[in-house]
PDB file of N, CA and C in Angstrom:
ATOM      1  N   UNK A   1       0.847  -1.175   0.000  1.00  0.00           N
ATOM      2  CA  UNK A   1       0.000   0.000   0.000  1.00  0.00           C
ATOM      3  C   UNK A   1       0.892   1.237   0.000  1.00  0.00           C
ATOM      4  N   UNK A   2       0.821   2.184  -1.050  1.00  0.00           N
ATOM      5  CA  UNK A   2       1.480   3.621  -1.223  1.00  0.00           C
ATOM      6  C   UNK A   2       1.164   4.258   0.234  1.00  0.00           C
ATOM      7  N   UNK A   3       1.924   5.062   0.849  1.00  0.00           N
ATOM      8  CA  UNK A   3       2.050   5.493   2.121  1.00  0.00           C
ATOM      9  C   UNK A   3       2.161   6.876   1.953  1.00  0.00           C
ATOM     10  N   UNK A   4       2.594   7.401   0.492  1.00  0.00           N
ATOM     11  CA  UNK A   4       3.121   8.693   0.245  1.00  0.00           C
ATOM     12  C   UNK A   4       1.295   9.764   0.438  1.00  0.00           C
ATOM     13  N   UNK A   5       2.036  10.760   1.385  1.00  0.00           N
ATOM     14  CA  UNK A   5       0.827  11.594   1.731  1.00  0.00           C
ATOM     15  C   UNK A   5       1.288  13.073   0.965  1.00  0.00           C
ATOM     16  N   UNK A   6       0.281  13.388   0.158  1.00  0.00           N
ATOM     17  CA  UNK A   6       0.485  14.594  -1.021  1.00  0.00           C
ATOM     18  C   UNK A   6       0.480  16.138   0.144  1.00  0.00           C
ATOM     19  N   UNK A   7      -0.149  16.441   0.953  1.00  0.00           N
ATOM     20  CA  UNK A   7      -0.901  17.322   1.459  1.00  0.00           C
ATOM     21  C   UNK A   7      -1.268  17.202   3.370  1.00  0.00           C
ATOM     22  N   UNK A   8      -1.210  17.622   4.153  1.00  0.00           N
ATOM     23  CA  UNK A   8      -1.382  17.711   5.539  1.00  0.00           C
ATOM     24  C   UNK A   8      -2.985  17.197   5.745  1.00  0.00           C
ATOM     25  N   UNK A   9      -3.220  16.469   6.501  1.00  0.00           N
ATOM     26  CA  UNK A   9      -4.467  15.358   6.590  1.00  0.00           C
ATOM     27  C   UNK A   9      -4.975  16.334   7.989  1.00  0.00           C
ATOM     28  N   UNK A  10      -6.312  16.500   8.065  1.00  0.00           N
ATOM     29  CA  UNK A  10      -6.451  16.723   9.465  1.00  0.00           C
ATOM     30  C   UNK A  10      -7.823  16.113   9.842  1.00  0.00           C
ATOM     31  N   UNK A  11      -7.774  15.562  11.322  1.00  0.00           N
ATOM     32  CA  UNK A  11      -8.677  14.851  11.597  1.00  0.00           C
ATOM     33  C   UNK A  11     -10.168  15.182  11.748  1.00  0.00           C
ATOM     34  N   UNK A  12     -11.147  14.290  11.194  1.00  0.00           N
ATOM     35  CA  UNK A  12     -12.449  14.504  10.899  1.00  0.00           C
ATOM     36  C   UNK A  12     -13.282  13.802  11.481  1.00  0.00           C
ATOM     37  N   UNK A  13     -14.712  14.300  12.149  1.00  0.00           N
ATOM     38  CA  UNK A  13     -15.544  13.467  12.321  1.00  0.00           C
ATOM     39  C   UNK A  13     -16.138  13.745  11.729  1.00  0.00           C
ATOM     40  N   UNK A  14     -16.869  14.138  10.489  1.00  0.00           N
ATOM     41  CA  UNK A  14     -18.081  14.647   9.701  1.00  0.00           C
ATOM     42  C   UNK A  14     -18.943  13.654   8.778  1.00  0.00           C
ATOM     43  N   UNK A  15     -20.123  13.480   8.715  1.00  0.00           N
ATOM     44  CA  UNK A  15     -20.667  12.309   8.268  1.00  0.00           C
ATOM     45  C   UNK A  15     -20.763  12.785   6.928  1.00  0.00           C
ATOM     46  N   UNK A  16     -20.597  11.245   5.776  1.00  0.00           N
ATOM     47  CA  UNK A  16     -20.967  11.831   4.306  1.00  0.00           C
ATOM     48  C   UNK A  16     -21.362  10.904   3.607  1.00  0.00           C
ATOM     49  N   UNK A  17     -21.402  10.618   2.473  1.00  0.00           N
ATOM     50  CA  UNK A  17     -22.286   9.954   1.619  1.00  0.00           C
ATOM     51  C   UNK A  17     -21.027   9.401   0.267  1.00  0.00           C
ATOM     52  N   UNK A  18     -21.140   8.285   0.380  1.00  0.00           N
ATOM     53  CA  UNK A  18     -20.261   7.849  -0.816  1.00  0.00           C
ATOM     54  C   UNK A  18     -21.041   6.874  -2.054  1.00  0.00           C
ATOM     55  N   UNK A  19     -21.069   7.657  -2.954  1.00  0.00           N
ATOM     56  CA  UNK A  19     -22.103   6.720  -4.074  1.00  0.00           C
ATOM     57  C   UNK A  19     -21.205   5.612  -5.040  1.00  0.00           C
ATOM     58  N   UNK A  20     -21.985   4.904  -5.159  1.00  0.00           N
ATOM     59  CA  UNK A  20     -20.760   3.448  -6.127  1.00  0.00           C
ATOM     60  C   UNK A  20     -22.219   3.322  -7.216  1.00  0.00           C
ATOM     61  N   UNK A  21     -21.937   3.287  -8.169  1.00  0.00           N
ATOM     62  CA  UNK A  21     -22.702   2.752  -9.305  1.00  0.00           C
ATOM     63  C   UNK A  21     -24.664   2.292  -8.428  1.00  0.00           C
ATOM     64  N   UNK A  22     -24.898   3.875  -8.625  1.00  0.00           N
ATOM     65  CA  UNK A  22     -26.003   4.336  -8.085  1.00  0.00           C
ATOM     66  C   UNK A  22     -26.709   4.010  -6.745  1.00  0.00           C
ATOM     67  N   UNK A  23     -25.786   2.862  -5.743  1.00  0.00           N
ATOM     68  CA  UNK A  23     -26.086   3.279  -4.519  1.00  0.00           C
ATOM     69  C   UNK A  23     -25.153   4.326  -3.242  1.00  0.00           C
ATOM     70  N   UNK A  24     -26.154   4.363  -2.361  1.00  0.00           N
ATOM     71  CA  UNK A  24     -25.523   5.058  -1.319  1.00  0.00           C
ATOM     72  C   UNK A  24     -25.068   4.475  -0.494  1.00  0.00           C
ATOM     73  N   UNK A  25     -23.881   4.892   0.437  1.00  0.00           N
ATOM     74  CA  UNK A  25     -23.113   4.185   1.279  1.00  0.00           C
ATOM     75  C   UNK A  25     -22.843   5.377   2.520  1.00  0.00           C
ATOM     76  N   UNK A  26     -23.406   5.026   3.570  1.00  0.00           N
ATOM     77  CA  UNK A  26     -23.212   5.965   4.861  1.00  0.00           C
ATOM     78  C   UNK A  26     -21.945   6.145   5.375  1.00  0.00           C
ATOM     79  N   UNK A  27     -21.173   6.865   5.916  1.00  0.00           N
ATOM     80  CA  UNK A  27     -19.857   6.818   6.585  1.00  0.00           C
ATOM     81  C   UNK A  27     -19.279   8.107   7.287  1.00  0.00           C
ATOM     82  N   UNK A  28     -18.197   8.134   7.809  1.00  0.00           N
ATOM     83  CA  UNK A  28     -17.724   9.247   8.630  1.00  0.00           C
ATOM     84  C   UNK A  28     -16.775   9.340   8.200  1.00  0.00           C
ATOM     85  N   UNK A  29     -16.361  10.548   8.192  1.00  0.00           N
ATOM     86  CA  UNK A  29     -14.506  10.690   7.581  1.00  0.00           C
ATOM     87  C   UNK A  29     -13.405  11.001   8.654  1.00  0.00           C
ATOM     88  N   UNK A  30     -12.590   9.870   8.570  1.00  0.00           N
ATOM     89  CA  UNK A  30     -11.698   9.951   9.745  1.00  0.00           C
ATOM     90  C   UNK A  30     -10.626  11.150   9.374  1.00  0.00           C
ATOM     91  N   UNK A  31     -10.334  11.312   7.995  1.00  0.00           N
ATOM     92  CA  UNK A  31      -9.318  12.176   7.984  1.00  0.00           C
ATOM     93  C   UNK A  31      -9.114  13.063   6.360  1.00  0.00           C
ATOM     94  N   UNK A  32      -8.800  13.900   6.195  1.00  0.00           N
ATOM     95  CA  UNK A  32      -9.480  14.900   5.035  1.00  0.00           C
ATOM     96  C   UNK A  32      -7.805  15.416   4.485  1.00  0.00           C
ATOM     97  N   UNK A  33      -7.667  15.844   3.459  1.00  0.00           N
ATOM     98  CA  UNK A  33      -6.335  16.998   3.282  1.00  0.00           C
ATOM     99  C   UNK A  33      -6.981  17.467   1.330  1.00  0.00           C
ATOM    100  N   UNK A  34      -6.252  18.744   1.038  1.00  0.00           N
ATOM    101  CA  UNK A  34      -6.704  18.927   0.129  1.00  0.00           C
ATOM    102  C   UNK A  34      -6.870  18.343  -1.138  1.00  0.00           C
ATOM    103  N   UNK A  35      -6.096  16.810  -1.142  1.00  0.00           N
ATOM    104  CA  UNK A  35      -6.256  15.801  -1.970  1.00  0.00           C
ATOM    105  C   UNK A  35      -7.293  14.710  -2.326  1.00  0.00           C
ATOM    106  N   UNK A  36      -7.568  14.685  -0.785  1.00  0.00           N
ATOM    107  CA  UNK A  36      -8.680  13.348  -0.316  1.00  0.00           C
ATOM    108  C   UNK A  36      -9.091  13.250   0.999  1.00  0.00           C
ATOM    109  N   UNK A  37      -9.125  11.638   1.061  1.00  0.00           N
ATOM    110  CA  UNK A  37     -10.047  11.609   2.503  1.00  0.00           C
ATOM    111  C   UNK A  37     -10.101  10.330   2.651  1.00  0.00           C
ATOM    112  N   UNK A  38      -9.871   9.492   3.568  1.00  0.00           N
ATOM    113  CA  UNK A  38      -9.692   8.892   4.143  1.00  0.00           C
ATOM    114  C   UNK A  38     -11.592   8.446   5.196  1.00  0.00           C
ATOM    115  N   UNK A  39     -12.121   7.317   4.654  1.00  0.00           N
ATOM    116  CA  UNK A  39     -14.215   7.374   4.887  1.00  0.00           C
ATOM    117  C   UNK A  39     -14.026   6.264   5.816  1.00  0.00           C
ATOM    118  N   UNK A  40     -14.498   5.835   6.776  1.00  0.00           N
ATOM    119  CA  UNK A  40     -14.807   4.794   7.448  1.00  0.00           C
ATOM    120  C   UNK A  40     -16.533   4.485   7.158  1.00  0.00           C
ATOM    121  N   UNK A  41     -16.968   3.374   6.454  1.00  0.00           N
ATOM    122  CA  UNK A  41     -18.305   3.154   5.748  1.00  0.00           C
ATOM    123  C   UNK A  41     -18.772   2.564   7.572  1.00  0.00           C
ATOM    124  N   UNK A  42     -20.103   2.263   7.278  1.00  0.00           N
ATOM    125  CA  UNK A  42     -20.996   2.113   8.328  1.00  0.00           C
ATOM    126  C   UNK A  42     -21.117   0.531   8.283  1.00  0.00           C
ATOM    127  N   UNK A  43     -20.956   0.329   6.697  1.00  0.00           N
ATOM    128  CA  UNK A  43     -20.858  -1.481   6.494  1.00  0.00           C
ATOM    129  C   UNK A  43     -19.558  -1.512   5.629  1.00  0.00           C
ATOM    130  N   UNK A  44     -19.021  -2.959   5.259  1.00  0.00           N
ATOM    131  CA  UNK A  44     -17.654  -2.664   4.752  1.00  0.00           C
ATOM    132  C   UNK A  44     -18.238  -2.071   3.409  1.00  0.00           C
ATOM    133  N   UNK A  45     -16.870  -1.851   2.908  1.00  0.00           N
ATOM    134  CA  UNK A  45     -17.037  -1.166   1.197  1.00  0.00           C
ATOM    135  C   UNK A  45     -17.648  -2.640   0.405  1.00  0.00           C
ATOM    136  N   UNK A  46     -18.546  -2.242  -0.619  1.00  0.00           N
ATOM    137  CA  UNK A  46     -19.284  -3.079  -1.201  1.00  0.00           C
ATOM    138  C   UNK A  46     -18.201  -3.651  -2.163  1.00  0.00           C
ATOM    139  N   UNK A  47     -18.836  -5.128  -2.359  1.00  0.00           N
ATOM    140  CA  UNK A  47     -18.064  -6.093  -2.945  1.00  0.00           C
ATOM    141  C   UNK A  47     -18.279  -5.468  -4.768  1.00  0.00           C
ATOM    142  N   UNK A  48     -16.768  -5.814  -5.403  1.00  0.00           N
ATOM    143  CA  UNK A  48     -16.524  -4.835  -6.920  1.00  0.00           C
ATOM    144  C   UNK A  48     -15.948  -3.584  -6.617  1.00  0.00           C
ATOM    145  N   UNK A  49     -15.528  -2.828  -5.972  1.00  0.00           N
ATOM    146  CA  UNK A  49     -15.193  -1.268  -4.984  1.00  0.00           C
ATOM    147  C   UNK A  49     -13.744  -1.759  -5.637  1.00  0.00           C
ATOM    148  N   UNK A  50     -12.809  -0.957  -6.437  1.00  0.00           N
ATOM    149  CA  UNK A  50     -11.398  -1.389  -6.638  1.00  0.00           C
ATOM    150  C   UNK A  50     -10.195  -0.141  -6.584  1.00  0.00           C
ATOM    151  N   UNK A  51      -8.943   0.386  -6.154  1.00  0.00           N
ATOM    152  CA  UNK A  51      -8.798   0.853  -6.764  1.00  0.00           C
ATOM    153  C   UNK A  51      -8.469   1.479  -7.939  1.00  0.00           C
ATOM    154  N   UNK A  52      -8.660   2.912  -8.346  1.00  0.00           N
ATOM    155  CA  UNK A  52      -9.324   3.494  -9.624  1.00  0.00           C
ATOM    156  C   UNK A  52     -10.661   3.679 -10.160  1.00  0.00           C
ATOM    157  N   UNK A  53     -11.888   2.936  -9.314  1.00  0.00           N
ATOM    158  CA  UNK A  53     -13.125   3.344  -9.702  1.00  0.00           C
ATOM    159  C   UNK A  53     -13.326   4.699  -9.111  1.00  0.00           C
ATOM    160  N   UNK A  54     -14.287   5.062 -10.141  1.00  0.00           N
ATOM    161  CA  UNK A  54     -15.174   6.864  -9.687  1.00  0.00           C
ATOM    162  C   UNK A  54     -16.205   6.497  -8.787  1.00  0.00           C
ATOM    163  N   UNK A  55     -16.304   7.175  -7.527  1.00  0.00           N
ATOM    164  CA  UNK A  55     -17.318   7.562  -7.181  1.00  0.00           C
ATOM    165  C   UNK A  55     -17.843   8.431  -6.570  1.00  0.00           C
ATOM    166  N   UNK A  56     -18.876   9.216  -6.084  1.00  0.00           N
ATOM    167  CA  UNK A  56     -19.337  10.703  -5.839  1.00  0.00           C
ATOM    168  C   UNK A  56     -19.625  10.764  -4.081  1.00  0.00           C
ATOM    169  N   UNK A  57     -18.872  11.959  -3.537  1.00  0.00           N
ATOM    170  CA  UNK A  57     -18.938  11.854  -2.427  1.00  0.00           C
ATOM    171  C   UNK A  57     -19.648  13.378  -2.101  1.00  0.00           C
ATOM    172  N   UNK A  58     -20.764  13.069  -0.764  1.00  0.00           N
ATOM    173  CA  UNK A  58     -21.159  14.000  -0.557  1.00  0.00           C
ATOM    174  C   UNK A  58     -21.520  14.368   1.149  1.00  0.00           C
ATOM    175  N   UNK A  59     -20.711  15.826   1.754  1.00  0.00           N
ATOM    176  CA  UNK A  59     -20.222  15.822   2.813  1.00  0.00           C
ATOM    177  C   UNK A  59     -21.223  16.496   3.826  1.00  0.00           C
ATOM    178  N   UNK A  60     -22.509  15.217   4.035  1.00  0.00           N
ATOM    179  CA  UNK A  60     -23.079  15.330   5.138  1.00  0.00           C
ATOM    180  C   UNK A  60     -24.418  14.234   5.179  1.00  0.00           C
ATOM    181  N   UNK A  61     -24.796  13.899   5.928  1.00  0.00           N
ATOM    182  CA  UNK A  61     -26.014  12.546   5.589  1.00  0.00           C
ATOM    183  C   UNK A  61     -26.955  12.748   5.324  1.00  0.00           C
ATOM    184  N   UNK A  62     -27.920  14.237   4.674  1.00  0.00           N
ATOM    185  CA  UNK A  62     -28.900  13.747   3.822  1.00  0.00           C
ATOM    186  C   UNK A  62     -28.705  15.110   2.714  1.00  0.00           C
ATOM    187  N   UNK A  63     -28.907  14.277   1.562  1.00  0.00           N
ATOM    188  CA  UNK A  63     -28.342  14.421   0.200  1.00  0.00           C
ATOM    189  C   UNK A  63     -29.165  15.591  -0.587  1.00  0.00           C
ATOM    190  N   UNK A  64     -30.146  16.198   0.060  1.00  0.00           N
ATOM    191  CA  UNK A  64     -31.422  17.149   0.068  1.00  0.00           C
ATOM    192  C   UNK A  64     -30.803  18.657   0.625  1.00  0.00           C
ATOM    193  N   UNK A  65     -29.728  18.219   1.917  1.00  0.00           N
ATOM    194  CA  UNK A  65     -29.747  19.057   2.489  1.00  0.00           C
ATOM    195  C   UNK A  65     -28.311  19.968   1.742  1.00  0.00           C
ATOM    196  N   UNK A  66     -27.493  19.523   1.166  1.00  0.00           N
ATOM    197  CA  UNK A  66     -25.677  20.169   0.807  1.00  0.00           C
ATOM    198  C   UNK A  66     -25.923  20.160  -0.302  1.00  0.00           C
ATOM    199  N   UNK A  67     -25.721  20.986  -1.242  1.00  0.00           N
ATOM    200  CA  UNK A  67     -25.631  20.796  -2.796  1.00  0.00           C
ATOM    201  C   UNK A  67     -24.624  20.521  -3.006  1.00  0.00           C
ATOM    202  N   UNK A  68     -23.735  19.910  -2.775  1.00  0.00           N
ATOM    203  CA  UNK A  68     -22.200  19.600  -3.400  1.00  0.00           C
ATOM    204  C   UNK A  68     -21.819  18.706  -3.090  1.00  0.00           C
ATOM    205  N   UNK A  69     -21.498  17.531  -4.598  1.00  0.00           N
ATOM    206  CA  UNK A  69     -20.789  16.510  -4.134  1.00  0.00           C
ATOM    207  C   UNK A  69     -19.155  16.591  -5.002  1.00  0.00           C
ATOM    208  N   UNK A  70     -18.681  15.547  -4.520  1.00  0.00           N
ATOM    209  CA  UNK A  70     -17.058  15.414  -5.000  1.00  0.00           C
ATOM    210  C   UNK A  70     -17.280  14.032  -6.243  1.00  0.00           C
ATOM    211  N   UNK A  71     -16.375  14.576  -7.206  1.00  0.00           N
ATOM    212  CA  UNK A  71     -16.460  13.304  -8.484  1.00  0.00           C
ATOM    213  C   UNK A  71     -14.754  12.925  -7.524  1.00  0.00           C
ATOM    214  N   UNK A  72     -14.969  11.354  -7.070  1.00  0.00           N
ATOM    215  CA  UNK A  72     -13.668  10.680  -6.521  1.00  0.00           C
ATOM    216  C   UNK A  72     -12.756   9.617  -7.396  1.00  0.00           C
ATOM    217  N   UNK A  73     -12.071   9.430  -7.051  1.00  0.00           N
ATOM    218  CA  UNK A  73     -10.873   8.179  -7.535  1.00  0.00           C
ATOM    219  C   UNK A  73     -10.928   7.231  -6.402  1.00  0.00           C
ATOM    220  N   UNK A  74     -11.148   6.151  -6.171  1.00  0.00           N
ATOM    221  CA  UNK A  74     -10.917   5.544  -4.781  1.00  0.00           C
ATOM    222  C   UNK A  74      -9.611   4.726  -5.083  1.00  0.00           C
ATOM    223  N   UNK A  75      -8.654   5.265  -3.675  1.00  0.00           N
ATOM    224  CA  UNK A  75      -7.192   4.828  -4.087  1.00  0.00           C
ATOM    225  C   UNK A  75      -6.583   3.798  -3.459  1.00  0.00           C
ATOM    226  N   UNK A  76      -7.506   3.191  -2.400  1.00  0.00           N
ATOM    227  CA  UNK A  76      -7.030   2.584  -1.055  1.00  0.00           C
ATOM    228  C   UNK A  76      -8.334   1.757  -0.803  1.00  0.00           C
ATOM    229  N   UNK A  77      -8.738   0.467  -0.440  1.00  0.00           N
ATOM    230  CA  UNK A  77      -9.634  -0.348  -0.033  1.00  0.00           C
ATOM    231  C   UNK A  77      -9.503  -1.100   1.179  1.00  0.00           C
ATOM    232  N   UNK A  78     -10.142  -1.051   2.381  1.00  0.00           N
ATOM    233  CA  UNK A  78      -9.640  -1.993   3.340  1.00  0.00           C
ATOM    234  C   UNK A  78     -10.807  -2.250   3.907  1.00  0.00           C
ATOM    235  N   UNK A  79     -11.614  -3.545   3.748  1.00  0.00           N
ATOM    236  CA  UNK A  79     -12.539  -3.753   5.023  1.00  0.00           C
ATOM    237  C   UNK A  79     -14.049  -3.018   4.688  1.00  0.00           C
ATOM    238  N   UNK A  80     -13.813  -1.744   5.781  1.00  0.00           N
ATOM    239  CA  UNK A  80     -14.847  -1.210   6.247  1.00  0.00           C
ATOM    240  C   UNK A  80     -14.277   0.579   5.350  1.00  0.00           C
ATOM    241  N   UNK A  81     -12.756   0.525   5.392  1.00  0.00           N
ATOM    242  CA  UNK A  81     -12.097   2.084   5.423  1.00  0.00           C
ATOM    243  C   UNK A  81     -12.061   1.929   3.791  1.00  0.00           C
ATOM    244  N   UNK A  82     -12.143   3.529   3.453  1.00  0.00           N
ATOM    245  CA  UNK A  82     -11.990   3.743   1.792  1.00  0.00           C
ATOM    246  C   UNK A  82     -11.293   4.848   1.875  1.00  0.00           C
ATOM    247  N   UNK A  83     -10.392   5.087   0.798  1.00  0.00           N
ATOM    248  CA  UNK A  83      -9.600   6.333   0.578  1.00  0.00           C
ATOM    249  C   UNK A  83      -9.852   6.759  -0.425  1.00  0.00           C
ATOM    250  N   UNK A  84      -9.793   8.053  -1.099  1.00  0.00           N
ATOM    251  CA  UNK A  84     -10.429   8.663  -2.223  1.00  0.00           C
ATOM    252  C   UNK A  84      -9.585  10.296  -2.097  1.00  0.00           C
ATOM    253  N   UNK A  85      -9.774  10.205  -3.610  1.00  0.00           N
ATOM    254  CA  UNK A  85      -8.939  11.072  -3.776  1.00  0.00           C
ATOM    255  C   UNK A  85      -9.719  11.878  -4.958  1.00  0.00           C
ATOM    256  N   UNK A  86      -9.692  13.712  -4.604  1.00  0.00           N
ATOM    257  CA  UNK A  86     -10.882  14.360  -5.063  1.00  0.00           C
ATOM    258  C   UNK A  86     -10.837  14.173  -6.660  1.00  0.00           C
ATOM    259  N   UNK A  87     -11.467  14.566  -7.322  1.00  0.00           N
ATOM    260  CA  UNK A  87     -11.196  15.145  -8.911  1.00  0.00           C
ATOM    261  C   UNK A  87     -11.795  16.157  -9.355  1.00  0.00           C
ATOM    262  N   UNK A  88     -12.720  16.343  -8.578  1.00  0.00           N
ATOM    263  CA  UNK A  88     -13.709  17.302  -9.322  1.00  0.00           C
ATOM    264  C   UNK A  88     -14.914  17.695  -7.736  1.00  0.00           C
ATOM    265  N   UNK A  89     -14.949  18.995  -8.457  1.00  0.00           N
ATOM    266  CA  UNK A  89     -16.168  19.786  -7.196  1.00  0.00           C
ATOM    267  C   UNK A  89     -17.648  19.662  -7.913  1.00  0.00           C
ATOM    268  N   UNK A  90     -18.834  19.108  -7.332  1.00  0.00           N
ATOM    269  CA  UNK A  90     -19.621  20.035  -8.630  1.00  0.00           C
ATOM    270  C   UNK A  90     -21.010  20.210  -8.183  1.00  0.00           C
ATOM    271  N   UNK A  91     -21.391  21.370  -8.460  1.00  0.00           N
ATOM    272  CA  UNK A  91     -22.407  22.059  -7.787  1.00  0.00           C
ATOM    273  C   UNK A  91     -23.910  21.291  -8.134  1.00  0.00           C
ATOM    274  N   UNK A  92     -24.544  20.916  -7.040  1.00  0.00           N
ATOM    275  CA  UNK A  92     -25.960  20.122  -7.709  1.00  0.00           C
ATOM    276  C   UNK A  92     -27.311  21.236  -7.918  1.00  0.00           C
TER     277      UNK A  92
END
């Protein structure tokens, strides 16, 4: 597993929303920097999750309430933990 950290990480409790090929996935973010983020899911990461897939992250638990999600890279897979790395901002 790459260890190299681009950017200063700082620690997070904030709940958010990670989408995989049109479902939702609940989670908290243990740790953030201007690259990515580091999600602890509520169940593990769904089976097919690899890294290099896209998926859309959005930073708070109901999806009505934030207009903004993140287009992601997921770079890191473990378990329950996902790492992702931003690409794109985009206004809903």
């Amino acid at each position: 597993m790459n260890k190299t950290v681009k950017h200063s990480r700082i620690l997070c409790a904030a709940k958010c929303i990670l989408r995989f090929d049109g479902f939702d996935h609940h989670g908290v973010i243990e740790n953030i920097s201007l690259s990515g983020a580091l999600i602890k899911l509520d169940h593990n990461v769904p089976n097919g999750v690899h890294p290099g897939d896209r998926c859309y992250m959005t930073l708070c638990s109901n999806l009505d309430s934030y207009p903004v999600k993140y287009t992601c890279r997921v770079i890191r897979v473990d378990l329950a933990l996902i790492g992702i790395e931003f690409l794109e901002l985009n206004m809903m």
